[in-house]
Every structure is written in C-alpha cells, then in structure tokens.
Protein backbone atom coordinates (compact mmCIF):
# COMPACT_ATOMS: atom_id res chain seq x y z
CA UNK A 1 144.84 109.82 84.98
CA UNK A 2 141.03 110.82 83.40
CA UNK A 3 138.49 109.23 85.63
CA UNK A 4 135.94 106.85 83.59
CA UNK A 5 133.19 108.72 82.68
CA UNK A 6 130.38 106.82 82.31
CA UNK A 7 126.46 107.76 80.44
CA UNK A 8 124.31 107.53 83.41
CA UNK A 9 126.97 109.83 85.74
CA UNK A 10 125.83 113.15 85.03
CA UNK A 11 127.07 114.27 87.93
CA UNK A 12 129.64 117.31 88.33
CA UNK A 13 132.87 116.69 90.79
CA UNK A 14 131.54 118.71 93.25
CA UNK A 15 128.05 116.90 93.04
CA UNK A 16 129.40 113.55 93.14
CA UNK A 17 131.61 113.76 96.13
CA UNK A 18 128.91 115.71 98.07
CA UNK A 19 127.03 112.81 97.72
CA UNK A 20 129.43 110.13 98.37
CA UNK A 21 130.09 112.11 101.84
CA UNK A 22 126.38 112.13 102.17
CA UNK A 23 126.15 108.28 101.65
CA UNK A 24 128.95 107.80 104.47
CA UNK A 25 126.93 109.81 106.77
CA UNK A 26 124.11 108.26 106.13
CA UNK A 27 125.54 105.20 106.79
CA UNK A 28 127.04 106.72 110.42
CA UNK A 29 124.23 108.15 111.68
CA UNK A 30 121.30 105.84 110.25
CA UNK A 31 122.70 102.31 110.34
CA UNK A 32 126.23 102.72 112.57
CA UNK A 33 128.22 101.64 109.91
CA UNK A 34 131.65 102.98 108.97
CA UNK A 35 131.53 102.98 104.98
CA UNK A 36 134.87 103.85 102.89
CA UNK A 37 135.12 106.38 99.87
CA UNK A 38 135.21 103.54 97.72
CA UNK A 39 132.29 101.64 98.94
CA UNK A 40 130.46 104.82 99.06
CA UNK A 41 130.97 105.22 95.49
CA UNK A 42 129.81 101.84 94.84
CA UNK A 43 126.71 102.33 96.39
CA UNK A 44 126.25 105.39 94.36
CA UNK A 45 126.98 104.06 91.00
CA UNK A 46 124.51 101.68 92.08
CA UNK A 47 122.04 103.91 92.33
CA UNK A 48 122.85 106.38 89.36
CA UNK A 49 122.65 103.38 87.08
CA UNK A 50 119.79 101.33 88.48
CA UNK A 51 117.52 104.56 88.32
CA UNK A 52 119.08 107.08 85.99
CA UNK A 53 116.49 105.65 82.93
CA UNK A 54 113.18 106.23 85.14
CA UNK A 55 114.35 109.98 86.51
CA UNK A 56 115.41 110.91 82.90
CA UNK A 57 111.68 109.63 82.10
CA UNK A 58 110.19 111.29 84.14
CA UNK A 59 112.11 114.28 83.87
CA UNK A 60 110.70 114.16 80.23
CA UNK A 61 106.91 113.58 81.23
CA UNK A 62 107.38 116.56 83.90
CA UNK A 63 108.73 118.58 81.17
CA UNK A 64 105.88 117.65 78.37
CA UNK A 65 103.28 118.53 80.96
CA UNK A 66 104.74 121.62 82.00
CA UNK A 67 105.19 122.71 77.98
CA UNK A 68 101.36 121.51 77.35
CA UNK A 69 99.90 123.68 80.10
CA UNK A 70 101.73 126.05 79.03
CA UNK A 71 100.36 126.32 75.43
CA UNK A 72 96.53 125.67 77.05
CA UNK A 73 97.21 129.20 78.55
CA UNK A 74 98.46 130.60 75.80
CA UNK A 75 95.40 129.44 73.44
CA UNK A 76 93.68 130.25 76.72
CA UNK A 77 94.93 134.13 76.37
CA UNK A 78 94.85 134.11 72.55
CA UNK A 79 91.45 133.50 72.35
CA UNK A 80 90.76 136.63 75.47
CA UNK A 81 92.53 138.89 72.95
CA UNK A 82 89.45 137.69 70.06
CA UNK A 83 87.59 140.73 68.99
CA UNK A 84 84.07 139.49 69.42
C-alpha cells in the first residue's frame, strides 16, 4: 500500500522517520513522556503543515536577497572593469 503523500511533506523516508525518532526522544528526555510512532507522526504533520507556508516564504525572501547581492557585486565588478 502507497503511503498518502501529502503537499506540505517534502520530506524523504529517511528524513521523515529521523525525525519522528527525534520527536520520541525529545519527548523521553525533555518531558518523560513515552510517545508512540504514530503519535510522533502526528505531532510532526502538525508541524510540517502549520509552518510549511512561512519556511517556504522565507526560503524565497532568503533566496531573493541572496540573488540581489549577488547582482550588486556583479554591477559592483562590472563597473571596476570600466576603462576610465
């Protein structure tokens, strides 16, 4: 049986259960709880969906700064290279 895929989990197999093992030990050592698989991956899903719209945001801000600083130092260069 195909798991559900849903649009906010971009998360690999690997990923995903690395984290849900994460969330269980967080659980342990932080709180002394013992949380199952499956309420581990509740509390993940949780999370992917409640924030997944602001980190792809500001994924997208990060990257539009990065790209304009990049083309400041290029016109930066460009204009070095000028035969005065």
């Amino acid at each position: 049986m195909q798991p559900i895929k849903r649009k906010w989990d971009v998360l690999s197999k690997e990923q995903r259960e690395a984290l849900i093992k994460k969330v269980i030990a967080y659980f342990k050592t932080e709180r002394d709880e013992e949380l199952g698989v499956i309420a581990a991956e509740d509390i993940l899903d949780f999370f992917l969906e409640s924030l997944h719209k602001d980190i792809y945001n500001k994924a997208i801000e990060d990257s539009k700064t990065t790209i304009k600083q990049s083309f400041d130092n290029l016109e930066i260069d460009l204009d070095l290279l000028l035969n005065n």
